[in-house]
N, C-alpha and C. Protein backbone atom coordinates (compact mmCIF):
# COMPACT_ATOMS: atom_id res chain seq x y z
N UNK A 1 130.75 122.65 140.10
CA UNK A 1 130.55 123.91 140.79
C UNK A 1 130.81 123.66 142.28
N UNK A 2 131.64 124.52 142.73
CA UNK A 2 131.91 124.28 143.86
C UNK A 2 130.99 125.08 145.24
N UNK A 3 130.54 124.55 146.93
CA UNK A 3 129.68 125.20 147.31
C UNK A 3 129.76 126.51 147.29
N UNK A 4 130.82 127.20 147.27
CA UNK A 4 130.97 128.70 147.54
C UNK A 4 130.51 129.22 146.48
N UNK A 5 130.88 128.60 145.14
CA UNK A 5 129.71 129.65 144.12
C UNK A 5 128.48 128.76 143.89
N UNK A 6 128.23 127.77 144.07
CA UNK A 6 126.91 127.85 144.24
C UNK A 6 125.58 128.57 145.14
N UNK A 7 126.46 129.10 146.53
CA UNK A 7 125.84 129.94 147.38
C UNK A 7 126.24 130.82 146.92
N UNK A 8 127.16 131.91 146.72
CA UNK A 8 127.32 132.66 145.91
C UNK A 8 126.46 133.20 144.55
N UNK A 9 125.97 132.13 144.09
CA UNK A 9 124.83 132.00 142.79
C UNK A 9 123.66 132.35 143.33
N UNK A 10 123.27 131.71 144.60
CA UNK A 10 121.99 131.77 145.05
C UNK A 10 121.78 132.48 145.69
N UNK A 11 123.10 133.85 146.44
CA UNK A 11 122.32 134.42 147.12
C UNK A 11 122.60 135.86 146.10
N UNK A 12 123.18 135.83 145.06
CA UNK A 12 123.01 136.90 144.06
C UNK A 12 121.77 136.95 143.58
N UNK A 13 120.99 135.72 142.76
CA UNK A 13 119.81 135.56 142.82
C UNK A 13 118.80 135.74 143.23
N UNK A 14 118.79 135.83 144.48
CA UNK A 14 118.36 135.87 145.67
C UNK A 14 117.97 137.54 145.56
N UNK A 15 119.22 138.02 146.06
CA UNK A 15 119.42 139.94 145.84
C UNK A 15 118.92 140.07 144.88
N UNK A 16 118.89 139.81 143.54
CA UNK A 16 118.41 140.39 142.62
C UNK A 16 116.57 140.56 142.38
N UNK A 17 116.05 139.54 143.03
CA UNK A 17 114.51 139.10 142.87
C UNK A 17 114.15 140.35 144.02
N UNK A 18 114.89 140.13 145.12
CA UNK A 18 114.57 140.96 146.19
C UNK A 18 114.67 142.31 145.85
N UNK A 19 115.47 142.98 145.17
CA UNK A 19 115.29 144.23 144.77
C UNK A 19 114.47 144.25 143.37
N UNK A 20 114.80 143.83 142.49
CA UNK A 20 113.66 143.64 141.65
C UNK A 20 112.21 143.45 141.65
N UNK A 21 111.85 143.11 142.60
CA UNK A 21 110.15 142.62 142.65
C UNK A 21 110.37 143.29 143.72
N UNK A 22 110.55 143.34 144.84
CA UNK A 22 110.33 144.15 146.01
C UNK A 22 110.21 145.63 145.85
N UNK A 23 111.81 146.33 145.49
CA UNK A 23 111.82 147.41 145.23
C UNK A 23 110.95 148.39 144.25
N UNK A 24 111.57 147.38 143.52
CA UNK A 24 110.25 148.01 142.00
C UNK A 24 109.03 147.86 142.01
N UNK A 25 108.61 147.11 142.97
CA UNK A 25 106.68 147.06 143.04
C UNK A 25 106.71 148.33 144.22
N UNK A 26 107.61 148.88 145.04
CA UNK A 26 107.25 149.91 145.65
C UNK A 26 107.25 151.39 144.60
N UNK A 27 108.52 151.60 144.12
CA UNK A 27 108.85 152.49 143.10
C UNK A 27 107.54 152.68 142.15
N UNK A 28 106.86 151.55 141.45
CA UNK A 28 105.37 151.52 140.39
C UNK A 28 104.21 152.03 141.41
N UNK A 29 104.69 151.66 142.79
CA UNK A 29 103.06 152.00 143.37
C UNK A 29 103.45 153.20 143.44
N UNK A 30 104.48 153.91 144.20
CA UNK A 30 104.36 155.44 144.16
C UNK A 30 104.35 156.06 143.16
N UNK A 31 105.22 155.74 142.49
CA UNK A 31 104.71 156.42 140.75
C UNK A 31 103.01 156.64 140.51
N UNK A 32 102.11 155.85 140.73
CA UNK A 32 100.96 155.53 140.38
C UNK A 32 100.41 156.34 141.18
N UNK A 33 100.69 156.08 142.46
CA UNK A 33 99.96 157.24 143.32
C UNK A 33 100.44 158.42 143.48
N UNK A 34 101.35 158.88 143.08
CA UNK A 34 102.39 160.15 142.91
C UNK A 34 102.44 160.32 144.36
N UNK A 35 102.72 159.81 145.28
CA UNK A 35 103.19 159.81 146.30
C UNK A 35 103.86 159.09 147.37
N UNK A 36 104.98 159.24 148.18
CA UNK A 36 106.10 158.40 148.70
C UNK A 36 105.65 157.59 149.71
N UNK A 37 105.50 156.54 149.54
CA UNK A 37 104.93 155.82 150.87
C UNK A 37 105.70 154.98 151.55
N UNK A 38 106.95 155.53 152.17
CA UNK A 38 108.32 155.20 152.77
C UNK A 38 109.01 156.30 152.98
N UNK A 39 109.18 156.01 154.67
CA UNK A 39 109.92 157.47 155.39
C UNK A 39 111.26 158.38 154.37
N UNK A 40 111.57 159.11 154.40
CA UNK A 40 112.58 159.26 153.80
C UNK A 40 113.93 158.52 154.46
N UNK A 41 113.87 158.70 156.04
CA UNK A 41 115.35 157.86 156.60
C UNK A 41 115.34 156.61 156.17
N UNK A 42 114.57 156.08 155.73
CA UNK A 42 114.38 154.19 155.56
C UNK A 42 115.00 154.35 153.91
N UNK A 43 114.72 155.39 153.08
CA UNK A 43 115.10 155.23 151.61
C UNK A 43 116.53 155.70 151.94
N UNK A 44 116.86 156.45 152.50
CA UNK A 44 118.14 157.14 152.27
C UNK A 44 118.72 155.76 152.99
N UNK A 45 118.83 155.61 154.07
CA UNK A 45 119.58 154.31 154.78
C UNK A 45 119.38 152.97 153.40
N UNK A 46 118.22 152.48 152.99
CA UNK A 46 118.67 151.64 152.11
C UNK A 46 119.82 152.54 150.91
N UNK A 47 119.45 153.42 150.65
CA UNK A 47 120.49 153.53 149.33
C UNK A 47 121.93 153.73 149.81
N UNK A 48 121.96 154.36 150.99
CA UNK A 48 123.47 153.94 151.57
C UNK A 48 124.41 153.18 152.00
N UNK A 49 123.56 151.98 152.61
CA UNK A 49 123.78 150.28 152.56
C UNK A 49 124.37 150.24 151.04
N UNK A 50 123.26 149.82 150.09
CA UNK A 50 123.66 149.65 148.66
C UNK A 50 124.94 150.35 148.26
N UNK A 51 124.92 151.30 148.68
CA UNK A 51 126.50 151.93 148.21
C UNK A 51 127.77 151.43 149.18
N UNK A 52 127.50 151.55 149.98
CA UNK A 52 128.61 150.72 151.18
C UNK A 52 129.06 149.13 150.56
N UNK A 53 127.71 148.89 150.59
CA UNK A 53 127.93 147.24 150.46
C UNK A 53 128.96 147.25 149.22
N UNK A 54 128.57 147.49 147.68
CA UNK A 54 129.55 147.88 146.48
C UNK A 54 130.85 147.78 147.14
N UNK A 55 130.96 149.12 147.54
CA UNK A 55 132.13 149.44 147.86
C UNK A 55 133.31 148.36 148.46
N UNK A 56 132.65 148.21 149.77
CA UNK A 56 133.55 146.97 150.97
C UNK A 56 133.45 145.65 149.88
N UNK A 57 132.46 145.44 149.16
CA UNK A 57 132.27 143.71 148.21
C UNK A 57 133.70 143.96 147.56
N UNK A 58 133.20 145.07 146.64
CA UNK A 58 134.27 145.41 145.53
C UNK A 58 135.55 145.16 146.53
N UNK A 59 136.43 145.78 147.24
CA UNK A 59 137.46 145.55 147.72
C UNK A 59 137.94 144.72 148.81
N UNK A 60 136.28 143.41 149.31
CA UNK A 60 136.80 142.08 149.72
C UNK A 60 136.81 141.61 148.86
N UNK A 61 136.63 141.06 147.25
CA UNK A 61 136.60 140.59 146.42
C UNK A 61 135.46 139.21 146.53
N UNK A 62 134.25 139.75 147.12
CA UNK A 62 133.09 138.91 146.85
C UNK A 62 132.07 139.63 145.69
N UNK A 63 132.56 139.00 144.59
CA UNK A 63 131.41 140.11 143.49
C UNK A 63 130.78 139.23 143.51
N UNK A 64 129.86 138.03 144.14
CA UNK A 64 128.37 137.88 144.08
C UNK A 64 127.58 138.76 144.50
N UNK A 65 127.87 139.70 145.17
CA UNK A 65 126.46 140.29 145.74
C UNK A 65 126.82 141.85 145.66
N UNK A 66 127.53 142.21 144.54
CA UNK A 66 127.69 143.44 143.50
C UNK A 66 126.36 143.45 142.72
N UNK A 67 126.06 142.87 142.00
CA UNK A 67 124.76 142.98 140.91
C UNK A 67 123.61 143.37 141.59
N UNK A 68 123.18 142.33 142.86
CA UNK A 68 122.26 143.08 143.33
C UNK A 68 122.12 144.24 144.13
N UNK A 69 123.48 144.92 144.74
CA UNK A 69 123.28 146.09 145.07
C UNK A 69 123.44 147.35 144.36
N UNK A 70 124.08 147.13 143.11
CA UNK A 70 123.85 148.19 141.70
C UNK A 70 122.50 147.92 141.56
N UNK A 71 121.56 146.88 141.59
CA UNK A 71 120.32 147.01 141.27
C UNK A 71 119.48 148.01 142.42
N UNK A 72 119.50 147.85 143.67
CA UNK A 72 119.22 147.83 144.64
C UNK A 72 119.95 149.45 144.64
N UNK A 73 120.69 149.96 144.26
CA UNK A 73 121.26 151.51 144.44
C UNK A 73 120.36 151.81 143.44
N UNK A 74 120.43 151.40 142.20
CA UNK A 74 119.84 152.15 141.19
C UNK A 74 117.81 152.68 141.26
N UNK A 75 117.38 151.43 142.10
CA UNK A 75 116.11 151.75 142.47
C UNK A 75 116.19 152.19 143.91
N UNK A 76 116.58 152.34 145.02
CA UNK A 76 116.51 153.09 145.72
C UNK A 76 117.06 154.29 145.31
N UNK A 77 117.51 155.09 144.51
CA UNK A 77 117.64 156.08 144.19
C UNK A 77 116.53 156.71 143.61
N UNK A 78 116.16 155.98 142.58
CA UNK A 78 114.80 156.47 142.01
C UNK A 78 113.72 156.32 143.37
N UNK A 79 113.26 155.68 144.63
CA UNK A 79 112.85 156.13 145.68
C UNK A 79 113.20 157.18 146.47
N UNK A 80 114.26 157.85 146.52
CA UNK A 80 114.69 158.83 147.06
C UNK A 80 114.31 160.04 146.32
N UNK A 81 114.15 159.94 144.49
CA UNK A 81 113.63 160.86 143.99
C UNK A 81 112.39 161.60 144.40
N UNK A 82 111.55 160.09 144.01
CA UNK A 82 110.28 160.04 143.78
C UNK A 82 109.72 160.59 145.55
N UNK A 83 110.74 161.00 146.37
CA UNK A 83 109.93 161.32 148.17
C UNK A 83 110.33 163.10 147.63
N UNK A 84 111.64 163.14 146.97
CA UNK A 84 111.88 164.40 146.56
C UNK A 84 110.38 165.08 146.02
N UNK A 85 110.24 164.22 145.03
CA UNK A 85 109.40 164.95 143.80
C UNK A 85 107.65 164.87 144.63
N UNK A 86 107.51 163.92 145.24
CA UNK A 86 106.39 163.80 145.59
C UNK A 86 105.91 164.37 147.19
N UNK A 87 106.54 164.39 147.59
CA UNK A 87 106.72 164.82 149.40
C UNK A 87 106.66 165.73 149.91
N UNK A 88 108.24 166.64 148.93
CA UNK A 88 108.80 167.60 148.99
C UNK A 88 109.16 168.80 148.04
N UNK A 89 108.13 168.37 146.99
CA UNK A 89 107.92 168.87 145.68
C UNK A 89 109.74 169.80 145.23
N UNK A 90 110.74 169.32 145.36
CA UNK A 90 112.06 169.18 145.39
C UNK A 90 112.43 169.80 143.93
N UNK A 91 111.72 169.01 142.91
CA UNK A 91 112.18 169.02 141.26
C UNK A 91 110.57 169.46 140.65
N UNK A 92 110.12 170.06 141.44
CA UNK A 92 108.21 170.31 140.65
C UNK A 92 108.77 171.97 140.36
């Protein structure tokens, strides 16, 4: 294995724990408390990063750090809901 995908390995890894345990222990607490406890500009700016990042990865051709921002879009989205549904009663 050469260093570039081994850093490559580790910092996909890396992204993935970070949105996984990070993100999603925020997403379960608001769920639980039915309410958003993160500005809305801070959710919308992360989920737009996440989509940017995709994008520019996808067409520098670094897909290590694709997985974790499909992860990382897919739960900041469900944060962006959950300020909808809970905040701004949006979908109530």
């Amino acid at each position: 294995m050469t260093a570039e995908a081994f850093f490559g390995l580790l910092a996909m890894v890396a992204g993935c724990l970070t949105f996984i345990v990070g993100l999603s222990a925020q997403a379960l607490k608001q769920y639980s408390e039915k309410r958003c406890g993160i500005s809305i500009v801070f959710a919308g700016l992360g989920t737009a990063t996440c989509a940017i990042r995709i994008v520019y990865f996808s067409l520098s051709g670094a897909y290590w750090t694709i997985p974790p921002d499909v992860i990382g879009l897919m739960i900041s989205t469900v944060i962006l809901y959950q300020y909808g549904a809970y905040e701004r009663k949006w979908w109530k």
